[in-house]
Protein backbone atom coordinates (compact mmCIF):
# COMPACT_ATOMS: atom_id res chain seq x y z
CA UNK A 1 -19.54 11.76 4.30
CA UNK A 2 -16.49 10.65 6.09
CA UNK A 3 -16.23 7.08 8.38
CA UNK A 4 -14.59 7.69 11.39
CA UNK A 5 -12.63 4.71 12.70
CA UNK A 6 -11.17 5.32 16.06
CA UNK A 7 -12.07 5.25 19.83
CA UNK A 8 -16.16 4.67 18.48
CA UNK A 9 -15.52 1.91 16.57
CA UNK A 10 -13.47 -0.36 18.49
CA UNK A 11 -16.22 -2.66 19.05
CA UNK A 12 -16.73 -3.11 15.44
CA UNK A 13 -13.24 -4.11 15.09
CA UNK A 14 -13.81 -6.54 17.88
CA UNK A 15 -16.69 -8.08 16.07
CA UNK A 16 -14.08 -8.58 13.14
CA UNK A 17 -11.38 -10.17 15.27
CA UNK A 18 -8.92 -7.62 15.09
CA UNK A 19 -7.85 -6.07 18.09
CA UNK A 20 -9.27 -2.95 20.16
CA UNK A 21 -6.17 -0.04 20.23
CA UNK A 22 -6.80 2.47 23.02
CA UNK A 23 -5.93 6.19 21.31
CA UNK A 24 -4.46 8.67 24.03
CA UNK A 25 -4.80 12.03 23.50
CA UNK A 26 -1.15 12.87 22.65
CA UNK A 27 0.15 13.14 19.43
CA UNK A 28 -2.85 12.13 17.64
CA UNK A 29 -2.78 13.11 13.87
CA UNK A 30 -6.31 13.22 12.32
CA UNK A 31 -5.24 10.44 9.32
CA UNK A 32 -7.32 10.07 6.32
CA UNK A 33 -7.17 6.84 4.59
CA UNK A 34 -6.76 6.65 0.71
CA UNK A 35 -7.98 3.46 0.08
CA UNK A 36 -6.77 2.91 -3.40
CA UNK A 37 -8.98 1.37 -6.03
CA UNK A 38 -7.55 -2.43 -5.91
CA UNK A 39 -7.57 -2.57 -2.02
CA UNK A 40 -11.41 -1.66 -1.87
CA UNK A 41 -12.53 -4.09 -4.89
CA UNK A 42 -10.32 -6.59 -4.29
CA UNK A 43 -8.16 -7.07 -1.08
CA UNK A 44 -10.26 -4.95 1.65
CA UNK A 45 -8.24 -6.85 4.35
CA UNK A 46 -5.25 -4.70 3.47
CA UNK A 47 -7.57 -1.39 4.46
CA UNK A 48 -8.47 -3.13 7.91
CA UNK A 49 -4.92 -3.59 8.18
CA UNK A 50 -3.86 -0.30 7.11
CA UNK A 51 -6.48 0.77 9.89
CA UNK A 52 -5.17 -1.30 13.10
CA UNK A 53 -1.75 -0.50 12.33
CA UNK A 54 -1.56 3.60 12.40
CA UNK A 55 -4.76 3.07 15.22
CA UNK A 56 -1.82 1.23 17.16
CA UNK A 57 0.63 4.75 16.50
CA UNK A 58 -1.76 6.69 18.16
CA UNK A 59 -3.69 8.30 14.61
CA UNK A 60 -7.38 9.08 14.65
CA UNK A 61 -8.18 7.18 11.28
CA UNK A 62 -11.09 8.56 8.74
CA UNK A 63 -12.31 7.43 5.32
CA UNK A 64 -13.39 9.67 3.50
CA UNK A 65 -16.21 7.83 1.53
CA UNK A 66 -16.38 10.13 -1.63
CA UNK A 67 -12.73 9.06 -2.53
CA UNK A 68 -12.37 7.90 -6.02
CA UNK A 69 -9.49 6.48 -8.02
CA UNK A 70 -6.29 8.58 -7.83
CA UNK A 71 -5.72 9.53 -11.39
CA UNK A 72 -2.95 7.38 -12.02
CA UNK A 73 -4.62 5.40 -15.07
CA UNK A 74 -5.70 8.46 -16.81
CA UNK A 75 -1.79 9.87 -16.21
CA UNK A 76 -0.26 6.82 -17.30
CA UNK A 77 -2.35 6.60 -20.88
CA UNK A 78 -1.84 10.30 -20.96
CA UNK A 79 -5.29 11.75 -20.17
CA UNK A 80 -4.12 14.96 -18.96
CA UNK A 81 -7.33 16.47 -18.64
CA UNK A 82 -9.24 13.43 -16.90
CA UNK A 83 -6.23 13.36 -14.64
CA UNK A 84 -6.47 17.13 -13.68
CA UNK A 85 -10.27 16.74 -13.23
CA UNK A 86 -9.63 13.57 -10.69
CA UNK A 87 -6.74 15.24 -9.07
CA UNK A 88 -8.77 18.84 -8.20
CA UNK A 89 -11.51 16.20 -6.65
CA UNK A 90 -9.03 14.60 -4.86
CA UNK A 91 -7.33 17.65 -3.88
CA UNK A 92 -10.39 19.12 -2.42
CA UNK A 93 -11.47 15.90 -0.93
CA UNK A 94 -8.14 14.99 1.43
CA UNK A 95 -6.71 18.68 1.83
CA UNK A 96 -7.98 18.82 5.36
CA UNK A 97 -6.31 16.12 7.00
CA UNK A 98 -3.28 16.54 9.07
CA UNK A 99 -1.91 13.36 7.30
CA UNK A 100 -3.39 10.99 4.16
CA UNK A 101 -1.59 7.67 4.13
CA UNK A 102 -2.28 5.29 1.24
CA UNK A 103 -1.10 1.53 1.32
CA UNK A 104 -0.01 2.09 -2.00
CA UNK A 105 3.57 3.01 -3.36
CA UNK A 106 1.68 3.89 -7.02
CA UNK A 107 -0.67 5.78 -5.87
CA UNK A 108 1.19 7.68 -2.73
CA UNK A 109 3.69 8.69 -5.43
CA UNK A 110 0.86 9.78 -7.81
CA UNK A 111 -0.64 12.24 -5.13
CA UNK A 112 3.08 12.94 -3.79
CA UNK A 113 5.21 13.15 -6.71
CA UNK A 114 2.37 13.54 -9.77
CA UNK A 115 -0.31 15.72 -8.67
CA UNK A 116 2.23 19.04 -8.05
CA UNK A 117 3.42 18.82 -12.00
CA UNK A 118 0.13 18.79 -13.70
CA UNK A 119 -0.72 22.47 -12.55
CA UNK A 120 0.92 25.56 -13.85
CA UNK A 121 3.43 26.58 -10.92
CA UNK A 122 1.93 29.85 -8.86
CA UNK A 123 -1.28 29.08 -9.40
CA UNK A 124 -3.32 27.94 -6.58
CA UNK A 125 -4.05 24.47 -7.66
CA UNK A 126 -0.37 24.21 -8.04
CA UNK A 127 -0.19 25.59 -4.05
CA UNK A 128 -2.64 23.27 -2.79
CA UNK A 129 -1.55 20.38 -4.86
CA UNK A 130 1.86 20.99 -2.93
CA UNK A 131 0.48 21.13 0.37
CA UNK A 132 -1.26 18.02 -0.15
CA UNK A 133 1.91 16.21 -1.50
CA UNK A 134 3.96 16.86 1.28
CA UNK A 135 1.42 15.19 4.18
CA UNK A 136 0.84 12.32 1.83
CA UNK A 137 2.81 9.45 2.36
CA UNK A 138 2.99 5.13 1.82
CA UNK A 139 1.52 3.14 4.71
CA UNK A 140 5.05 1.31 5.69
CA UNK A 141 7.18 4.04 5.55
CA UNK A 142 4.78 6.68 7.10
CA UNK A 143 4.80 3.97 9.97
CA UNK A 144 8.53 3.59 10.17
CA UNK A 145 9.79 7.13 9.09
CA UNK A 146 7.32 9.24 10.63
CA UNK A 147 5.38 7.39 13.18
CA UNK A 148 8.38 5.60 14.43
CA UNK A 149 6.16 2.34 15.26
CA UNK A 150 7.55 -1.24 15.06
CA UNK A 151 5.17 -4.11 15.93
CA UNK A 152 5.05 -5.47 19.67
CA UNK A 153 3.76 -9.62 19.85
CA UNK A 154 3.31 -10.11 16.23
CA UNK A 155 4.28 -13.50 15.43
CA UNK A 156 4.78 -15.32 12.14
CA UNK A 157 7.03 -18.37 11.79
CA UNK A 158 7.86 -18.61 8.02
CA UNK A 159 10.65 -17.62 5.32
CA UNK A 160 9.59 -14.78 3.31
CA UNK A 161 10.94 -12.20 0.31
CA UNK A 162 10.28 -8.95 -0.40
CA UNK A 163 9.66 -7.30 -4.15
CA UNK A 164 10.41 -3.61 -4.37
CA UNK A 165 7.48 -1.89 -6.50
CA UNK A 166 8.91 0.38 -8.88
CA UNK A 167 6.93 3.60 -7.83
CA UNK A 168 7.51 2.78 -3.86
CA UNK A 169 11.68 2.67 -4.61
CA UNK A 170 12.25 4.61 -6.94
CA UNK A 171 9.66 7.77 -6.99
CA UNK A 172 9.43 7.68 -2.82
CA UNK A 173 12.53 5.55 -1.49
CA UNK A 174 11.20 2.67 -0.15
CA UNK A 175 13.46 0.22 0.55
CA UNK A 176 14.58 -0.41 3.89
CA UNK A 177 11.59 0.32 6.10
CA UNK A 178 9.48 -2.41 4.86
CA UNK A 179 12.49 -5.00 5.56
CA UNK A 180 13.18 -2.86 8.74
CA UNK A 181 9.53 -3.61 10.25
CA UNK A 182 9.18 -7.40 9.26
CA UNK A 183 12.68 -8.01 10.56
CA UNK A 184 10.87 -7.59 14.45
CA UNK A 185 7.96 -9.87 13.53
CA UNK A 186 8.98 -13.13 15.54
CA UNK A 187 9.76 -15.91 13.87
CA UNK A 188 9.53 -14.47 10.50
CA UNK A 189 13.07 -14.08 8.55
CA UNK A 190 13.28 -12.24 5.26
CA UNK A 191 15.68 -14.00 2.22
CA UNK A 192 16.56 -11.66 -0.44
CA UNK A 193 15.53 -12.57 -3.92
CA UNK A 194 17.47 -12.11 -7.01
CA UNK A 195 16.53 -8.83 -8.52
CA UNK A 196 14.30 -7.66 -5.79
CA UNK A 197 13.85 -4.24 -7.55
CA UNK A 198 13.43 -5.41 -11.22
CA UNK A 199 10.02 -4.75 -12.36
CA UNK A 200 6.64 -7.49 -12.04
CA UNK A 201 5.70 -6.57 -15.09
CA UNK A 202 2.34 -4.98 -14.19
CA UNK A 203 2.54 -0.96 -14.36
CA UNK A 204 -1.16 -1.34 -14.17
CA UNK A 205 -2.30 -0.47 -17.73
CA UNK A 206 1.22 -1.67 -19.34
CA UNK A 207 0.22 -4.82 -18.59
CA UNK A 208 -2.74 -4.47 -20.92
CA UNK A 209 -1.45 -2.81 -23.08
CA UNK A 210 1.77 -4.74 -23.69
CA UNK A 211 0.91 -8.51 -22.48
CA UNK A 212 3.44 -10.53 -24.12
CA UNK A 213 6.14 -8.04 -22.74
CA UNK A 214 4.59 -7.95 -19.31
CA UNK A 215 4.23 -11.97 -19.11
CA UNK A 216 7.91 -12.34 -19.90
CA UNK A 217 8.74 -9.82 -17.17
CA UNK A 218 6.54 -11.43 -14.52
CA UNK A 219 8.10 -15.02 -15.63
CA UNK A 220 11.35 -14.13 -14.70
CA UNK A 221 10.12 -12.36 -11.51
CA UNK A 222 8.16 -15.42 -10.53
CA UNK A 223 11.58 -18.19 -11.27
CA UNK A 224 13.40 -15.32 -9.09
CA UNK A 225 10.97 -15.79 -6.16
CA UNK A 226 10.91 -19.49 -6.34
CA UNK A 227 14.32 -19.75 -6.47
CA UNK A 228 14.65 -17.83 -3.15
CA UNK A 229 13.13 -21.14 -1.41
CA UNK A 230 10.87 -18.84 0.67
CA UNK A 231 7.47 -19.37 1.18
CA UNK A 232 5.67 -16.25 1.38
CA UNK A 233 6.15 -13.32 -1.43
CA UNK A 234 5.87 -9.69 0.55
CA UNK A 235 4.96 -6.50 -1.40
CA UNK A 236 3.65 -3.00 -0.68
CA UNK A 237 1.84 -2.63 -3.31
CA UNK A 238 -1.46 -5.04 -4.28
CA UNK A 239 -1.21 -4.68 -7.96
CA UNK A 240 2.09 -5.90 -8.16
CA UNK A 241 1.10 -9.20 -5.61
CA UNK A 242 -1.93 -9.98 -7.97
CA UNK A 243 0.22 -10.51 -10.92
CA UNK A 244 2.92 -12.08 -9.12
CA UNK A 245 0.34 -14.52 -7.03
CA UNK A 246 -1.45 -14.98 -10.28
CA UNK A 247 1.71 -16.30 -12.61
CA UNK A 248 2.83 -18.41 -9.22
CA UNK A 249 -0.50 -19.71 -8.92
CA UNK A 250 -0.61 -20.86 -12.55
CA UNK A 251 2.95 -22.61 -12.43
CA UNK A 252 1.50 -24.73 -9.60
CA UNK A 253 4.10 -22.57 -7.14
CA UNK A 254 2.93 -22.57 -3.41
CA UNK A 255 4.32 -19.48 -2.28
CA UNK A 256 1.69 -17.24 -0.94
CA UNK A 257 1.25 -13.48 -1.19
CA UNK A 258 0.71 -11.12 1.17
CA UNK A 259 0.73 -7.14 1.88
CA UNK A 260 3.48 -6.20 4.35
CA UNK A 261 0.44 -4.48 6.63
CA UNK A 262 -1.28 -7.97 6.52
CA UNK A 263 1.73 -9.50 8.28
CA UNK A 264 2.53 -6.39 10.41
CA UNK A 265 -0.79 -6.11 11.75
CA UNK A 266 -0.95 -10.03 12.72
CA UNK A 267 -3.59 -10.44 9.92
CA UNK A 268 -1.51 -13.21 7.67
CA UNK A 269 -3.37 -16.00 8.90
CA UNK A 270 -6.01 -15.78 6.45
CA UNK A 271 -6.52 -16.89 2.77
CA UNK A 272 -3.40 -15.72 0.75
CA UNK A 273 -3.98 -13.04 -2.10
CA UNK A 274 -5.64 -15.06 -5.07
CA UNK A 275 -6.94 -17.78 -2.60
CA UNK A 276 -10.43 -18.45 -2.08
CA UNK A 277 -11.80 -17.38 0.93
């Protein structure tokens, strides 16, 4: 079963006080929405974000309700067969959209980069793993690189700085869209932290793994975002803004955390990631 958000459902994104966004019928790519695990059980307001923003490029947005994780715990702990199993599900699940955006650097780069290698090349998992990679892309750059959007009367008047996620720079190229969008959100002006793309420390199962390595990563992240004076800590990726929010939080640190899409779509004016609602 798949949820169709679009021209049907703009009263139910009234009722949730985010604005209506008429779709015309040019250039309207049918866009399914890969959650991500994290977003859904923790931070939904990044999916109605993710939502409003590539409803206001035009896209015809669908969740597909079956979706599951992507894999990318099982890859990283070097399940090869769970990973294959998850991936052929996914595979089959998203194959049919025109584009599947994920609000996710870690998990766009599984699907993207990942899912291609763990099939034997010429065989038709491998072709249809390929296909799928190359319409897959990262929320903020499939805005900015493909959909050529920037935001139009979104206002925030704070100091902010950005942290490159590892998979997001360095297995897709994210880097400069992010800062490109936020730059024409009014009011809102970006300072550059020390070591922007050093590593949080989370890698999702690293930091269980490894906790005294991935607390002394995180430290210095966290003195390196202070230090920036800014108050607000952007990120595209959630698991990387829980840990950071979390080690600020405990230091007594007021900067607050938010998902670029938050602040793109005008959403920012809500509880902060690891504040109570």
């Amino acid at each position: 079963m798949t949820t169709v958000v679009g021209q049907t459902k703009n009263i139910a994104l009234k009722a949730r006080g985010r604005k209506s966004v008429s779709i015309t019928a040019i250039d309207t790519p049918r866009v399914g929405l890969f959650v991500t695990c994290l977003v859904d059980t923790m931070r939904p307001r990044i999916g109605f974000a993710a939502i409003a923003l590539l409803e206001a490029t035009g896209c015809v947005v669908e969740i597909p309700e079956r979706q599951t994780c992507c894999g990318q715990p099982a890859l990283n702990s070097g399940d090869h067969g769970g990973t294959v199993a998850v991936a052929q599900q996914t595979i089959a699940l998203l194959e049919e959209y025109d584009h599947v955006v994920i609000p996710s650097g870690s998990c766009a780069s599984t699907i993207r980069v990942h899912y291609p290698e763990l099939f034997p090349q010429g065989s038709l998992w491998h072709s249809r793993a390929v296909a799928l990679a190359g319409k897959t892309f990262e929320l903020i750059s499939y805005l900015a690189d493909i959909r050529h959007w920037t935001p139009d009367r979104v206002a925030l008047a704070a100091q902010a700085t950005y942290h490159d996620s590892c998979s997001g720079l360095r297995d897709l190229g994210i880097k400069t869209q992010p800062r490109r969008l936020l730059a024409r959100v009014e009011g809102l002006s970006i300072i550059e932290m020390d070591e922007a793309e050093t590593c949080c420390g989370f890698g999702g199962t690293f930091c269980v793994k490894y906790p005294s390595i991935s607390n002394a990563i995180v430290d210095e992240k966290a003195s390196n975002v202070t230090a920036s004076g800014a108050a607000l800590l952007l990120g595209g990726d959630l698991g990387c803004l829980m840990n950071m929010a979390g080690k600020l939080h405990r230091g007594g640190s007021p900067v607050r955390a938010f998902h670029a899409a938050e602040v793109l779509a005008g959403m920012a004016d809500g509880p902060a990631i690891g504040e109570e609602a």
